[in-house]
Each structure stands twice: as structure tokens, then as C-alpha cells.
C-alpha atoms as a PDB file:
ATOM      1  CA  UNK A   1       0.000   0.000   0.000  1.00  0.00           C
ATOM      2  CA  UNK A   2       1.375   3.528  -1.107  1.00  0.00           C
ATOM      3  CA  UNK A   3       1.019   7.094   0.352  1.00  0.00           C
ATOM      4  CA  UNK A   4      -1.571   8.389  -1.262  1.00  0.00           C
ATOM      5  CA  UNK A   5      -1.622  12.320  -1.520  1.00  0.00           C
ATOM      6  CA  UNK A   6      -5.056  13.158  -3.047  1.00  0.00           C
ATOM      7  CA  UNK A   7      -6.006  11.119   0.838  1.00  0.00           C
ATOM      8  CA  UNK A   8      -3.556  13.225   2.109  1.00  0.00           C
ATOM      9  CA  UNK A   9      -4.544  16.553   0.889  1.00  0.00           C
ATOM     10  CA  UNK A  10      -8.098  15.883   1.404  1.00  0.00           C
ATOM     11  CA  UNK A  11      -7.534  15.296   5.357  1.00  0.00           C
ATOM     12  CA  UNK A  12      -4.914  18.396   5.492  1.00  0.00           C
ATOM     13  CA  UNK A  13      -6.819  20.911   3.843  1.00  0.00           C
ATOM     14  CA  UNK A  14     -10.741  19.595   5.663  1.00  0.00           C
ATOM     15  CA  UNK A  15     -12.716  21.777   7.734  1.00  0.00           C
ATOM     16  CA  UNK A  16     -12.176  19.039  10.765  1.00  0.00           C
ATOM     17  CA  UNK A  17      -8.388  19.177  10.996  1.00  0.00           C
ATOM     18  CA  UNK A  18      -7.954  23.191  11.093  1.00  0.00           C
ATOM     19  CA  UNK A  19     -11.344  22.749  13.854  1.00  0.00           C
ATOM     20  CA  UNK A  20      -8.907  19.693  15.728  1.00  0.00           C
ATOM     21  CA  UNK A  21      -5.458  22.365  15.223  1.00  0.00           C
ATOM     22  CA  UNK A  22      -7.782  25.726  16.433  1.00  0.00           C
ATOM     23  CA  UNK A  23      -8.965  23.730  19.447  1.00  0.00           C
ATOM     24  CA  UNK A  24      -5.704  21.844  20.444  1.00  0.00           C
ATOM     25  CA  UNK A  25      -3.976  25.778  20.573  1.00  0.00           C
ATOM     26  CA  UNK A  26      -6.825  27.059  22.241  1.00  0.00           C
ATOM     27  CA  UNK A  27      -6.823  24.584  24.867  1.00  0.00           C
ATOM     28  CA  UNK A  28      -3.199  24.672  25.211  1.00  0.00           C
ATOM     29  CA  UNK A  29      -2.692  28.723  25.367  1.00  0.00           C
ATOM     30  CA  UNK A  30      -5.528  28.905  27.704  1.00  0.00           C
ATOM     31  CA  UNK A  31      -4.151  25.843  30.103  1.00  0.00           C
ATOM     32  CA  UNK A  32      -0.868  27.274  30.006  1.00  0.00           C
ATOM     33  CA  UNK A  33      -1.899  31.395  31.008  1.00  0.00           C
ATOM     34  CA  UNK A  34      -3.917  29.690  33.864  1.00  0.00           C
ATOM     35  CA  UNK A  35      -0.879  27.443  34.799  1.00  0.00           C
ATOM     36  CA  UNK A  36       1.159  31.094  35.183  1.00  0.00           C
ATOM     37  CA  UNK A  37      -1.461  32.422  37.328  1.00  0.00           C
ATOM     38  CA  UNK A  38      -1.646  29.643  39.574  1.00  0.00           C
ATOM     39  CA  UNK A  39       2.475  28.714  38.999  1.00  0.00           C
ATOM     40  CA  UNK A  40       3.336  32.614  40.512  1.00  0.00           C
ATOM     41  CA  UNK A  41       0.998  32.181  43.593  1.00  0.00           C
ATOM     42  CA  UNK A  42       2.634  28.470  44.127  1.00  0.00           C
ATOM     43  CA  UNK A  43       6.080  29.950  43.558  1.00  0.00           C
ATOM     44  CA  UNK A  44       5.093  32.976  45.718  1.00  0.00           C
ATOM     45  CA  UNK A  45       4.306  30.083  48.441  1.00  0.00           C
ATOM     46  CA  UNK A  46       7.778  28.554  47.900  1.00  0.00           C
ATOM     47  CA  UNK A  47       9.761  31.504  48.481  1.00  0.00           C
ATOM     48  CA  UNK A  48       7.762  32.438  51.774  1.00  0.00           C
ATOM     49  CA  UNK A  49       9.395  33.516  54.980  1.00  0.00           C
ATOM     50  CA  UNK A  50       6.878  31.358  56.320  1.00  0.00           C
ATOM     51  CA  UNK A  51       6.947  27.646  56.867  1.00  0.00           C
ATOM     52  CA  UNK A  52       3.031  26.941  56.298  1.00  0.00           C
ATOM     53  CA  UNK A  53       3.139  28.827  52.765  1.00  0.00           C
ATOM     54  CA  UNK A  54       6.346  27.017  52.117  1.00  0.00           C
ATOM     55  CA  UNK A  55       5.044  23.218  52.792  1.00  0.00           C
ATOM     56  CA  UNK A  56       1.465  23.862  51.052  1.00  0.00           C
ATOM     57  CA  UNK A  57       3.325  24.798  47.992  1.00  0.00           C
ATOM     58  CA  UNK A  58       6.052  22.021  48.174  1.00  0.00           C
ATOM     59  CA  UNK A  59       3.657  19.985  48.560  1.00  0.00           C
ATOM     60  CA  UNK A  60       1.773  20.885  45.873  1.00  0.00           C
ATOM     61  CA  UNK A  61       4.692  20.742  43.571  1.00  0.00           C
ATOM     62  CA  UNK A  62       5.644  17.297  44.665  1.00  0.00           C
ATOM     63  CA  UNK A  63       1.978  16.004  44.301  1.00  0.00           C
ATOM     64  CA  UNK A  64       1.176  17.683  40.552  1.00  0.00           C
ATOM     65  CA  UNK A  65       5.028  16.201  39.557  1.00  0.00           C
ATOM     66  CA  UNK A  66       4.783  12.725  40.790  1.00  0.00           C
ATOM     67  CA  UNK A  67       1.749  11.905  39.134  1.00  0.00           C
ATOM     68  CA  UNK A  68       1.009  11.828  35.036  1.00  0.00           C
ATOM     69  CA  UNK A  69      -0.665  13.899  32.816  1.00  0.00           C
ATOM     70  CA  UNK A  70      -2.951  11.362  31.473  1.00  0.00           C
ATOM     71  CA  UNK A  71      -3.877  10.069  35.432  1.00  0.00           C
ATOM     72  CA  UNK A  72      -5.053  13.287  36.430  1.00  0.00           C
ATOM     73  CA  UNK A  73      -7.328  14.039  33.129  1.00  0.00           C
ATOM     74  CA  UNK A  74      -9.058  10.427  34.030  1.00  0.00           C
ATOM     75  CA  UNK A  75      -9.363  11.269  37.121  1.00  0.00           C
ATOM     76  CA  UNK A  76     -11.022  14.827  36.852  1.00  0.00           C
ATOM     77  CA  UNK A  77     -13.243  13.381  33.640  1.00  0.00           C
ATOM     78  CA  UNK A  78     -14.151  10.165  34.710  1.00  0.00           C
ATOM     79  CA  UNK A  79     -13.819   9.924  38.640  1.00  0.00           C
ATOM     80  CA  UNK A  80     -14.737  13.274  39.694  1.00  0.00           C
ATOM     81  CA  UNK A  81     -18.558  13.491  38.154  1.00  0.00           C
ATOM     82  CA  UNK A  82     -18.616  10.073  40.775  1.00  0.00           C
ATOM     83  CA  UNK A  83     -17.365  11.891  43.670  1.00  0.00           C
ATOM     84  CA  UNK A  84     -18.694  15.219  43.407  1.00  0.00           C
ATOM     85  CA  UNK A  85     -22.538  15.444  41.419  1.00  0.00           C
ATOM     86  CA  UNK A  86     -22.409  18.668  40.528  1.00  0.00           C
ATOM     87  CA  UNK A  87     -19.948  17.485  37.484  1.00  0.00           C
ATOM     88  CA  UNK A  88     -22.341  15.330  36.293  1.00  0.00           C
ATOM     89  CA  UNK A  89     -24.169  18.666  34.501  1.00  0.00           C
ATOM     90  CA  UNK A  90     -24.218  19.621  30.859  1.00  0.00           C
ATOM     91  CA  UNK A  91     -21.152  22.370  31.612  1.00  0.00           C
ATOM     92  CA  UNK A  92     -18.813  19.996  32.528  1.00  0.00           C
ATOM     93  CA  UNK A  93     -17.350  19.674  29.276  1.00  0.00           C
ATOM     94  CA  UNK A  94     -14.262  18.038  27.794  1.00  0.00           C
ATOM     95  CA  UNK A  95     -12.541  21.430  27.324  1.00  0.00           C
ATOM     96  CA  UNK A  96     -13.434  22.344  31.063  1.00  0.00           C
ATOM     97  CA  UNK A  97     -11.495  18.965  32.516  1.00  0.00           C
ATOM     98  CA  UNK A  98      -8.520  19.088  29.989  1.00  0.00           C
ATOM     99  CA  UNK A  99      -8.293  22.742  30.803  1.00  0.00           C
ATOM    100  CA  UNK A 100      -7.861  22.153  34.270  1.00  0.00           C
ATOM    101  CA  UNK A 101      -6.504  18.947  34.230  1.00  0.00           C
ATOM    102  CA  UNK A 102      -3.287  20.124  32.099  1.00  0.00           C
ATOM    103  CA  UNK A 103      -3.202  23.661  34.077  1.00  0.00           C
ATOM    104  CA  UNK A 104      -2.747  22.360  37.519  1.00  0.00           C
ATOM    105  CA  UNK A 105      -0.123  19.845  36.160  1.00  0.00           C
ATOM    106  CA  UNK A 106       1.491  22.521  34.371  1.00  0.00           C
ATOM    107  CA  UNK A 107       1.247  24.847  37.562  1.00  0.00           C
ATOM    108  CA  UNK A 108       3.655  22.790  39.366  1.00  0.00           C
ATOM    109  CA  UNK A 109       6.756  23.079  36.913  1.00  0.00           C
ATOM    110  CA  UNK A 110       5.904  26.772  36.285  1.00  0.00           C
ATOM    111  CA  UNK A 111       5.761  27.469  39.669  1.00  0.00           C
ATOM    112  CA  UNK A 112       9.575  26.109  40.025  1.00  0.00           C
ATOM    113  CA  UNK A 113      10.475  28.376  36.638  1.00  0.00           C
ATOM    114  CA  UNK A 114       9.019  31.420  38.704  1.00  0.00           C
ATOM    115  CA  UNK A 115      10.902  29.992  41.642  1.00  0.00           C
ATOM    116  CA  UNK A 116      14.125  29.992  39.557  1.00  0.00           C
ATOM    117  CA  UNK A 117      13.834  33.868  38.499  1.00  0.00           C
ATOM    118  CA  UNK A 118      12.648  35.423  41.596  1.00  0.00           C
ATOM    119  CA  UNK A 119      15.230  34.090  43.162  1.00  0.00           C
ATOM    120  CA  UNK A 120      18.228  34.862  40.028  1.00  0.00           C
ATOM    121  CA  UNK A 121      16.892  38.938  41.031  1.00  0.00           C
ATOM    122  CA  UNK A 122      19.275  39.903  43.481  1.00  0.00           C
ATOM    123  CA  UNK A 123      17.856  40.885  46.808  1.00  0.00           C
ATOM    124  CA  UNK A 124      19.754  44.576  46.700  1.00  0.00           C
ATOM    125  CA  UNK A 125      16.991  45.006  43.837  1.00  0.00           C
ATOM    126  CA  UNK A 126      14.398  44.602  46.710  1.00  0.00           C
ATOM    127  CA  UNK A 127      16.013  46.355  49.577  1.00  0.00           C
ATOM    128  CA  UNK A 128      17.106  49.774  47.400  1.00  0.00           C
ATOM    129  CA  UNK A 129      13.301  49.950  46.126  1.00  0.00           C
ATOM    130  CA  UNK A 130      12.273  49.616  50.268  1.00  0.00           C
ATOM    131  CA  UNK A 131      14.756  52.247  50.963  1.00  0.00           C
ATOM    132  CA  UNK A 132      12.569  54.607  48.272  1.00  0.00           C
ATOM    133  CA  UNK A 133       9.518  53.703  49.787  1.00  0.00           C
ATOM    134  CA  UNK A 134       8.287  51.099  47.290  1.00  0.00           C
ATOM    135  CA  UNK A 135       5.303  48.766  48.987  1.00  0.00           C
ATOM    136  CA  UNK A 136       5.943  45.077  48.428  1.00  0.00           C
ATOM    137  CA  UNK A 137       3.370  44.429  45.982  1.00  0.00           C
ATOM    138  CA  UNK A 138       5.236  47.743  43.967  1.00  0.00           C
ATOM    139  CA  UNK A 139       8.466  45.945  44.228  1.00  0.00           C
ATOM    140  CA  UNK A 140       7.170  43.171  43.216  1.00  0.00           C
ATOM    141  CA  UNK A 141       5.493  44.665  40.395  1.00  0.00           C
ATOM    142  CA  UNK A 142       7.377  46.956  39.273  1.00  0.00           C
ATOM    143  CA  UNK A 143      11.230  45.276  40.299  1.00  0.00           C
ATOM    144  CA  UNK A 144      11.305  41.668  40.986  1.00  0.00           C
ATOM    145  CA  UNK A 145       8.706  40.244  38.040  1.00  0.00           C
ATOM    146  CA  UNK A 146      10.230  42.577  34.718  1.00  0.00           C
ATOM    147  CA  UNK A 147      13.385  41.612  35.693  1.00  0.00           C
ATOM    148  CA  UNK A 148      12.318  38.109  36.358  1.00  0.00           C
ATOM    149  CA  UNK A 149      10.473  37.597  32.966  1.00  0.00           C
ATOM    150  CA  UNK A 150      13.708  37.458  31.279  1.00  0.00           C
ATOM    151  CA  UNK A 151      14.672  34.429  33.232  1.00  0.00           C
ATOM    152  CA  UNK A 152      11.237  32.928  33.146  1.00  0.00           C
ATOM    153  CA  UNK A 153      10.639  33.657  29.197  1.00  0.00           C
ATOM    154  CA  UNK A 154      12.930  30.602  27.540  1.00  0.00           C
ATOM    155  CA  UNK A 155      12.250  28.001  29.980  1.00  0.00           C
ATOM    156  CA  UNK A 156       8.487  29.158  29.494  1.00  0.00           C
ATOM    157  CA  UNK A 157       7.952  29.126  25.920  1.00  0.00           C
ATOM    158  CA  UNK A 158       9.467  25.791  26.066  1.00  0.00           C
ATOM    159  CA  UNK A 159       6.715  24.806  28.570  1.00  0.00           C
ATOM    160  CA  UNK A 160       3.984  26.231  26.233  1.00  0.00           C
ATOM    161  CA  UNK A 161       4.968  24.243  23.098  1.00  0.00           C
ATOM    162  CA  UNK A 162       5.062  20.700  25.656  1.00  0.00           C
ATOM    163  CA  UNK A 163       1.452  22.172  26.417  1.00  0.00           C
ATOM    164  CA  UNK A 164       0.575  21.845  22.449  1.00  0.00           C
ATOM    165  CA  UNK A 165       1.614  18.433  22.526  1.00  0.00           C
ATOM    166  CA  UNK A 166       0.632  17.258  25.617  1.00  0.00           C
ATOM    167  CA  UNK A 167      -3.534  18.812  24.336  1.00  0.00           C
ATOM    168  CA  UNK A 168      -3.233  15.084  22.552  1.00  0.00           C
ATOM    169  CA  UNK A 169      -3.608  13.802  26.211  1.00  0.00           C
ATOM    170  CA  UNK A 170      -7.430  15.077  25.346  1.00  0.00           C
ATOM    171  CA  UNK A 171      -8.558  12.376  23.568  1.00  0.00           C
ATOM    172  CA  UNK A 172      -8.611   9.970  25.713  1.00  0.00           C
ATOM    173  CA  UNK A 173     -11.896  12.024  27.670  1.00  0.00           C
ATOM    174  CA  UNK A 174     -13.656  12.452  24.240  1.00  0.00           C
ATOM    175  CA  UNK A 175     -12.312  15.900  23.272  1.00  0.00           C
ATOM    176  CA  UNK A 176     -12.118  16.521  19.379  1.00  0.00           C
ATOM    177  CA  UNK A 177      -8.161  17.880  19.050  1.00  0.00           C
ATOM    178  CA  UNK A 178      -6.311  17.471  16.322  1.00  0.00           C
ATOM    179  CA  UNK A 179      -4.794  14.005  17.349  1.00  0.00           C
ATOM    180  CA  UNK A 180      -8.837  12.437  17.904  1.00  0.00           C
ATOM    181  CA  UNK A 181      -9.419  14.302  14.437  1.00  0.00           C
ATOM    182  CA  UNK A 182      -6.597  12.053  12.951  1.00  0.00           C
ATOM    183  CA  UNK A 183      -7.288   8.928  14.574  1.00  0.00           C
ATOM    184  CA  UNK A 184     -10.959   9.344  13.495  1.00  0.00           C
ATOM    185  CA  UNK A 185      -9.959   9.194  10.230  1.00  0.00           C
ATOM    186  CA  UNK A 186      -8.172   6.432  10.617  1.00  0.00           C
ATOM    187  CA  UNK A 187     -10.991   4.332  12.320  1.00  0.00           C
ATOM    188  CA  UNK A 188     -12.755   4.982   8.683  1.00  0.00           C
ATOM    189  CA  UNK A 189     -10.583   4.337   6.408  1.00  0.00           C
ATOM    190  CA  UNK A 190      -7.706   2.952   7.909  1.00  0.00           C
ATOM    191  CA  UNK A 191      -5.200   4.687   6.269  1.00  0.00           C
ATOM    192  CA  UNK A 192      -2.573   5.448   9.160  1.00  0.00           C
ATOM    193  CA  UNK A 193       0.468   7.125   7.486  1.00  0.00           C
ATOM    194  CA  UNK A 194      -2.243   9.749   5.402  1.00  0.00           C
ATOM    195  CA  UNK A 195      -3.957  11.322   8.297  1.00  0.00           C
ATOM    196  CA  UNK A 196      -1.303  10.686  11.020  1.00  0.00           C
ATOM    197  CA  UNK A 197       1.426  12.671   8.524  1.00  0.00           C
ATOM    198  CA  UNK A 198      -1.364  15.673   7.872  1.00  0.00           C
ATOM    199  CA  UNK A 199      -1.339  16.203  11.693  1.00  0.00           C
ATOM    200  CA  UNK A 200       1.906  15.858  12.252  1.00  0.00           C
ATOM    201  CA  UNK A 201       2.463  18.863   9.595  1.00  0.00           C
ATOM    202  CA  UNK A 202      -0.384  21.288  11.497  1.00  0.00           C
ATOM    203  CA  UNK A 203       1.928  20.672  15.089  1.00  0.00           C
ATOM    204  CA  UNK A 204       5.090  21.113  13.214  1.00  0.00           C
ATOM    205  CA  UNK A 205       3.547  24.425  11.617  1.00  0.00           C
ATOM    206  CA  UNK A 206       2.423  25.505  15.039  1.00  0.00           C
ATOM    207  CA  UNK A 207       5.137  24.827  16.790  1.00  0.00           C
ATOM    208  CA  UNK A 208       6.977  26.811  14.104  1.00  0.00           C
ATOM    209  CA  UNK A 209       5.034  29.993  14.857  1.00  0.00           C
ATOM    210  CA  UNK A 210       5.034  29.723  18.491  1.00  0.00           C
ATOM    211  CA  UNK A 211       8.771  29.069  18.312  1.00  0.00           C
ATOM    212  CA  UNK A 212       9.325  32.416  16.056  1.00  0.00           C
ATOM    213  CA  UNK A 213       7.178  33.912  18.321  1.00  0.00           C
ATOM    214  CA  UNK A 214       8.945  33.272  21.604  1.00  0.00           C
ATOM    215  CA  UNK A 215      12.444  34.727  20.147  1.00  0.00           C
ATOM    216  CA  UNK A 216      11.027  37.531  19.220  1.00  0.00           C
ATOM    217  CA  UNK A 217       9.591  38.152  23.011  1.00  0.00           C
ATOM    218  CA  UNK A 218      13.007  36.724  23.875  1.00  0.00           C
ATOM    219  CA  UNK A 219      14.741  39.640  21.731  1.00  0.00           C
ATOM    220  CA  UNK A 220      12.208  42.375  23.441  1.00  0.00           C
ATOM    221  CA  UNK A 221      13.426  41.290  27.120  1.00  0.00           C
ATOM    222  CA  UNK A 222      17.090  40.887  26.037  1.00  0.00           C
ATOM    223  CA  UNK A 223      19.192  43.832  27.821  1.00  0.00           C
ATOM    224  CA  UNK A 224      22.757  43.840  25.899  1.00  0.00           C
ATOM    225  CA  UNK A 225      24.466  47.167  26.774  1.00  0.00           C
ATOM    226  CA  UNK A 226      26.561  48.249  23.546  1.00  0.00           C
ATOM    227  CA  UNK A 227      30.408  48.524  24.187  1.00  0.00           C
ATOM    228  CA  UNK A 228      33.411  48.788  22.849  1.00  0.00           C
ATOM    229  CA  UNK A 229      35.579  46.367  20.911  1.00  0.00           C
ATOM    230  CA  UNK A 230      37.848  44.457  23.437  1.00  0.00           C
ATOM    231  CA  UNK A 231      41.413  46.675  23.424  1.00  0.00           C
ATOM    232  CA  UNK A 232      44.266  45.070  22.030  1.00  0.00           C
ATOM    233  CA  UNK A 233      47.903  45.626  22.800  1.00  0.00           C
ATOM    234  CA  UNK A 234      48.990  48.863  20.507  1.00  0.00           C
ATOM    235  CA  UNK A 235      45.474  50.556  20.717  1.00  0.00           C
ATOM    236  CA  UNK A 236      44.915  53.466  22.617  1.00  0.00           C
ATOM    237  CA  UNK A 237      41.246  54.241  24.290  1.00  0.00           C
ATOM    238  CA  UNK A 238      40.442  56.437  22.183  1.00  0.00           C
ATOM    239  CA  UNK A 239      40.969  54.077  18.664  1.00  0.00           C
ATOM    240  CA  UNK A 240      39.023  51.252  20.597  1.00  0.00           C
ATOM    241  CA  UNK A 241      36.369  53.816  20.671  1.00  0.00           C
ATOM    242  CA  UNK A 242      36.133  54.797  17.268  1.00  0.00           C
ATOM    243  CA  UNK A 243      38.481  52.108  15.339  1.00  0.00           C
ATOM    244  CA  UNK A 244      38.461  53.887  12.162  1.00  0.00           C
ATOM    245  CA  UNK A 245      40.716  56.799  13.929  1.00  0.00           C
ATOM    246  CA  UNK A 246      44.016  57.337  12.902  1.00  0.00           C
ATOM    247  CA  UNK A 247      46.432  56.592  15.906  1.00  0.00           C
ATOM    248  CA  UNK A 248      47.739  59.934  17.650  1.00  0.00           C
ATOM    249  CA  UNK A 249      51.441  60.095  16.712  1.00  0.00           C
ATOM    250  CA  UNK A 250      54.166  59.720  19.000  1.00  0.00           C
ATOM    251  CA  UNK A 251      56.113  62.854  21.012  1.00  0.00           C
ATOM    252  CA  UNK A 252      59.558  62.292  20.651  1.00  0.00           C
ATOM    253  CA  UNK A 253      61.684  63.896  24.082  1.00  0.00           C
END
């Protein structure tokens, strides 16, 4: 059996696999802005003073890191419409429990990548905007978290592109991503490498964007102060300045 590319086409170019690609990166930007939210209160927690703040958050870190992805979807879509009824209504949807299933696994490692870059600010930062009268939620605003961002940015575009991949996680509680859109076609027709190779080319063109995206956030945080070339034996100050200069000449005695 050959690849056939009119089967091909026809599945990368339907209605159902941009509807599958649209929900899998709406599912995974909106899991992963919640998993910031709730990742800077945890990592707030973990770099408390105090010790109850500090063991509620390690603990949550430990518990949302120790356990799969896929565990924690089952047990929000299947197990917890048993355990609490109120999930058993028509707005518990799909979307709702991978949304929240994916952000508070997600939560846990951003709350450590927060950790990370609060803690790469150097504490004079803090104490000099005390000493002008700053509040702590103004330092924290306005000192600790720009300057963090830069240290958080890499490690969490990184973390959003996982996210896009891990949406596939979906299916397995009936949502209709991009991966469930592929393997329906399969079911049909049974043609695996047609519709499996047409959603492999919608992640790998929007992990592409995202990708483009997050160097060009990383280039808008990027603070590189412009100096001089690096002075060489036989160069004066003044020609590493402006290398183009003609040398001064020397004063004979």
C-alpha cells in the first residue's frame, strides 16, 4: 500500500483538521496562562518567609510532579462526576477537565520556573526599592517580576509548546483535538500514514510559529548594553572607541 496524496490533501486541507489544530492551541494557550497564574501564587508560596506557605506549595509541587498527565485528566473526567454530582451537569465539558486537568499539572513546573527567576533577582533590587519607599506588591510589580520575565521567558515558551503536545492527552476524555481528528480518520478508512502525517504537519507548523514567536519576546526582554571592541595591545582608548581613527602620533623627548 502507497502514500496516497489526493487522501492526504483531502484530510490536510478539511474543515475538521484546522477545527482539531484551532482547538488543540486554544486549549493549550488557555491551560498554560492559567498554569502562570496559579504557577506565581505556588512559587510565591515557595519563596515564603513562612513555613506553612512554604510546605502547602512544596507539597503541591511534589503532588502535581509525581503523578502523570494522562492520570489526572481520568481522574477529573471520569472519577470526579462520581465523587462530586455537581460534574455530572451539561457544563462539565471536555474542554473544562482538559483545561484544568493540564493547568494544575502545568502549575507545578511553572511554579519552580518562577521559583528559579525570583530568586536569580538579586535581593539589593528589593532592599534599594524599600529604601525609596516602594510597597511590596510595587516591588514586586514593578522590580522583581520585569526583571524576572527574562529568566522565566525561555524556559516558558518551552513549557507552552510541551502544552501543544501534551492537548493530545485530550482524547482519551472524548475531546475533538487534532490528534482524535486524525485517529478518526483512521478508524474509517484505515489509512494510518495519510492522516497521522497531515497532523503531524499542522503541530510542526504551530510549533513553528510559536517558536518564532517566543524569540522575538526573547529579543524584546534581552538587555545587551553596547560597548566597545575588546582593546588590544597597541590601541589606545580612544581608537578602541572609534576604530576607524588614525592613531595619535608619538612625542619624541
Amino acid at each position: 500500500m502507497e502514500f496516497d496524496t489526493t487522501i492526504f490533501w483531502d484530510a490536510l486541507t478539511s474543515q475538521e483538521y484546522l477545527d482539531g489544530a484551532v482547538l488543540s492551541l486554544v486549549l493549550a494557550a488557555a491551560a498554560q496562562i492559567l498554569a502562570v497564574i496559579i504557577g506565581f501564587v505556588v512559587a510565591l508560596g515557595r519563596v515564603s518567609k513562612r513555613r506553612i506557605p512554604r510546605g502547602i506549595a512544596a507539597v503541591y509541587v511534589w503532588f502535581f510532579r509525581a503523578i502523570p498527565t494522562l492520570l489526572v485528566l481520568l481522574l477529573i473526567w471520569n472519577a470526579g462526576p462520581q465523587l462530586f454530582p455537581a460534574l455530572r451537569e451539561d457544563w462539565f465539558s471536555p474542554f473544562l477537565a482538559g483545561l484544568i486537568g493540564l493547568a494544575v499539572v502545568e502549575a507545578a513546573y511553572m511554579a519552580e520556573i518562577i521559583r528559579s527567576a525570583l530568586l536569580s533577582v538579586d535581593e539589593g533590587q528589593a532592599l534599594a526599592a524599600r529604601a525609596l519607599g516602594l510597597t511590596p506588591a510595587k516591588v514586586m510589580r514593578k522590580v522583581l517580576v520585569p526583571q524576572a520575565i527574562r529568566v522565566a521567558l525561555p524556559p516558558t515558551g518551552n513549557e507552552f509548546i510541551a502544552m501543544i503536545k501534551y492537548t493530545s492527552l485530550a482524547s482519551v476524555i472524548s475531546l475533538r483535538e487534532l490528534l482524535t481528528t486524525a485517529q478518526v480518520g483512521v478508524s474509517v478508512t484505515f489509512r494510518y500514514a495519510e492522516y497521522y502525517v497531515a497532523a503531524l504537519v499542522y503541530y510542526l507548523v504551530i510549533v513553528s510559529v510559536v517558536m518564532a514567536l517566543q524569540a522575538m519576546l526573547e529579543r524584546r526582554y534581552r538587555w545587551v548594553s553596547r560597548t566597545p571592541r575588546t582593546w588590544r595591545p597597541g590601541r589606545t582608548a580612544s581608537s578602541a572607541l572609534a576604530p576607524n581613527a588614525p592613531a595619535p602620533k608619538e612625542v619624541s623627548a
